[in-house]
C-alpha atoms as a PDB file:
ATOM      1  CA  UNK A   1      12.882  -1.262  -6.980  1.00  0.00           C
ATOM      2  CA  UNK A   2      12.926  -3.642 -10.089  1.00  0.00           C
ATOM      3  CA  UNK A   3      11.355  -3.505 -13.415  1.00  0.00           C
ATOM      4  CA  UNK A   4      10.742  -7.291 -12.318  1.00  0.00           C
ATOM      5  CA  UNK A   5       8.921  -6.094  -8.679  1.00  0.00           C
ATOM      6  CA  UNK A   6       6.866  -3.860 -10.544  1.00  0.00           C
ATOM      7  CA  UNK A   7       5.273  -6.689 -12.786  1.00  0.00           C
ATOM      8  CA  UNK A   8       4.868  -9.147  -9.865  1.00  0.00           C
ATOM      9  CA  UNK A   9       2.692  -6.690  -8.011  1.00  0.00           C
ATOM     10  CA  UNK A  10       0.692  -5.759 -10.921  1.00  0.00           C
ATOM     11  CA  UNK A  11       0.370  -9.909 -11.728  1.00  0.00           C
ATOM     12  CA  UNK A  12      -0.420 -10.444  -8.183  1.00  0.00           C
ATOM     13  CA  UNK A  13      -2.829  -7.350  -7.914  1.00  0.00           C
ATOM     14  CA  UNK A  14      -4.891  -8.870 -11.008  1.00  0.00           C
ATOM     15  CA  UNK A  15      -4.783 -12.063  -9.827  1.00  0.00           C
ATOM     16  CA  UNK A  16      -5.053 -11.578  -6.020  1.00  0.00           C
ATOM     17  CA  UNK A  17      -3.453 -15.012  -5.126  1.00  0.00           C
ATOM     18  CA  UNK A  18       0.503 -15.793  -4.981  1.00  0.00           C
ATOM     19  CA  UNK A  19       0.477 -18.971  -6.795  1.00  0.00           C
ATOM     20  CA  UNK A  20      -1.668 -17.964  -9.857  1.00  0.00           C
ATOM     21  CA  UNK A  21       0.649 -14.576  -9.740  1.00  0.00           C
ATOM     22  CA  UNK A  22       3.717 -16.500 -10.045  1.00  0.00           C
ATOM     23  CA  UNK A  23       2.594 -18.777 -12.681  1.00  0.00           C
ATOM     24  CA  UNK A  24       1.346 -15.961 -14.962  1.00  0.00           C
ATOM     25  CA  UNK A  25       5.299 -14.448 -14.331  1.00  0.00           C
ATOM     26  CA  UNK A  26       6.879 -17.705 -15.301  1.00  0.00           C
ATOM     27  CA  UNK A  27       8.655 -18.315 -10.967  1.00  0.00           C
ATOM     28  CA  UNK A  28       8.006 -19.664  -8.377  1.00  0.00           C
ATOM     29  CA  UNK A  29       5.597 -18.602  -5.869  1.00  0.00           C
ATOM     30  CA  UNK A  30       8.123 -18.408  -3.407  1.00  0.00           C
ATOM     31  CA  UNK A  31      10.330 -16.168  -5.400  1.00  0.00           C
ATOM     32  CA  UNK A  32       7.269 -13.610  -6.333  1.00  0.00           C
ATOM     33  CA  UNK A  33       6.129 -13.552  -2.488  1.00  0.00           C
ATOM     34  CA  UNK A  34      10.214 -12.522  -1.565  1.00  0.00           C
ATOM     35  CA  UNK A  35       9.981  -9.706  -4.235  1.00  0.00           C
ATOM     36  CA  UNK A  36       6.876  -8.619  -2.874  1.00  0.00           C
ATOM     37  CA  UNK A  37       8.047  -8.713   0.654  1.00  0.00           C
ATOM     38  CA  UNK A  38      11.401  -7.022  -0.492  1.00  0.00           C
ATOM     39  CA  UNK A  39       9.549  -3.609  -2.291  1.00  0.00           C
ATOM     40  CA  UNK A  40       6.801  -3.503   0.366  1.00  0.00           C
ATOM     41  CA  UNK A  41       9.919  -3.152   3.093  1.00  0.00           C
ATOM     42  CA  UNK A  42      11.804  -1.029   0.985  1.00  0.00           C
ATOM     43  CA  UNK A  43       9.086   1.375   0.072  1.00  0.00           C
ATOM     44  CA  UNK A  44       8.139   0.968   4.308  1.00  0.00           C
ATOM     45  CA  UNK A  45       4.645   0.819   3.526  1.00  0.00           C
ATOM     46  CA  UNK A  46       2.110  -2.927   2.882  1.00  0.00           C
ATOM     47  CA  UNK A  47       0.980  -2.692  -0.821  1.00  0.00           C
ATOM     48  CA  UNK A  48      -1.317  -6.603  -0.071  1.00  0.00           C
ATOM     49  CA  UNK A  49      -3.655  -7.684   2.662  1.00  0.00           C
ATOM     50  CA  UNK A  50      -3.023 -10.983   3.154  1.00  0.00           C
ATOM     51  CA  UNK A  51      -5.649 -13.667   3.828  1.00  0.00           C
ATOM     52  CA  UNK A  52      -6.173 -16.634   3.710  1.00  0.00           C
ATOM     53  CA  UNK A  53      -7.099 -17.465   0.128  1.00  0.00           C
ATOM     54  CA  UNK A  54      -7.059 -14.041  -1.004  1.00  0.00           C
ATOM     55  CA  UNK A  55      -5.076 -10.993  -1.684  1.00  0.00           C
ATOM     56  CA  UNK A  56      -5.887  -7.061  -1.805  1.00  0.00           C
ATOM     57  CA  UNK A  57      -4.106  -3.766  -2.844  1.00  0.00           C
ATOM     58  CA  UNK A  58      -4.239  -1.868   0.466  1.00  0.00           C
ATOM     59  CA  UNK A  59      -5.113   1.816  -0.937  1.00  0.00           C
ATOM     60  CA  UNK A  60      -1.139   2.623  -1.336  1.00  0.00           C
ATOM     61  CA  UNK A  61      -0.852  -0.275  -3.403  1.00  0.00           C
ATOM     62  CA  UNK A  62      -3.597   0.452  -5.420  1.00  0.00           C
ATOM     63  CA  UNK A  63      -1.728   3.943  -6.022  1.00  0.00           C
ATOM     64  CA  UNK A  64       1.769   1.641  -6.653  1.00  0.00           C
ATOM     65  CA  UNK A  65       0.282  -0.644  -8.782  1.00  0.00           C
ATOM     66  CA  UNK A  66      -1.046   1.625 -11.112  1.00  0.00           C
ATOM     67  CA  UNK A  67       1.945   3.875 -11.048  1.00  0.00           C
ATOM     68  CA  UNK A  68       3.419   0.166 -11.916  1.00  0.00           C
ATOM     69  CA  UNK A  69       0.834   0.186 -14.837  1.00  0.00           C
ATOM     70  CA  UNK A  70       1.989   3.278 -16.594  1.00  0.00           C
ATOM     71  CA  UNK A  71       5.728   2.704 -15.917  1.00  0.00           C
ATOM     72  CA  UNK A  72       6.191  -0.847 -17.312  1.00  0.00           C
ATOM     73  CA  UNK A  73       4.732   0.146 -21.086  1.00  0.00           C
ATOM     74  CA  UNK A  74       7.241   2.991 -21.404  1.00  0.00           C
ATOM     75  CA  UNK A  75       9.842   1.135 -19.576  1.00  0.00           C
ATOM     76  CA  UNK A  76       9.327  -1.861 -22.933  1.00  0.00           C
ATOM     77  CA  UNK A  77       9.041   1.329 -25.316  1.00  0.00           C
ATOM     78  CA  UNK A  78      12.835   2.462 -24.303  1.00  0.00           C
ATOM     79  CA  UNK A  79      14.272  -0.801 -24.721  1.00  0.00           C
ATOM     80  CA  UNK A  80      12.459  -1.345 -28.031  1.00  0.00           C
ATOM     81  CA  UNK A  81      14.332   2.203 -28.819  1.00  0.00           C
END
């Protein structure tokens, strides 16, 4: 698990599409949906629903993403340190 994973899927949980994810994260939309796919298989759990034209936490990726939330600030306050 990345710093970088853990800002796609709170991008792509605000957003709840891959393309408008991947633009606010400055990649491509393949590269964000990889990342995704990577952490949700190495955590062995689905953090999206997938549909067409549309994207939701499932209720362990609501708890993921917001762990996300709280991790990335402090994550930016060490390396301002």
């Amino acid at each position: 698990m990345t710093l970088t994973e853990l800002r796609y899927i709170v991008a792509l949980s605000r957003e709840r599409h891959f393309g408008r994810a991947a633009d606010k994260c400055n990649v491509s939309q393949p590269t964000l949906s990889v990342a995704v796919k990577k952490l949700e298989d190495e955590l062995g759990v689905a953090l999206f629903e997938r549909s067409s034209g549309d994207v939701r936490t499932t209720p362990i990726g609501t708890q993921v993403v917001a762990q996300a939330e709280r991790a990335l600030p402090e994550a930016a306050r060490v390396a301002e340190n």
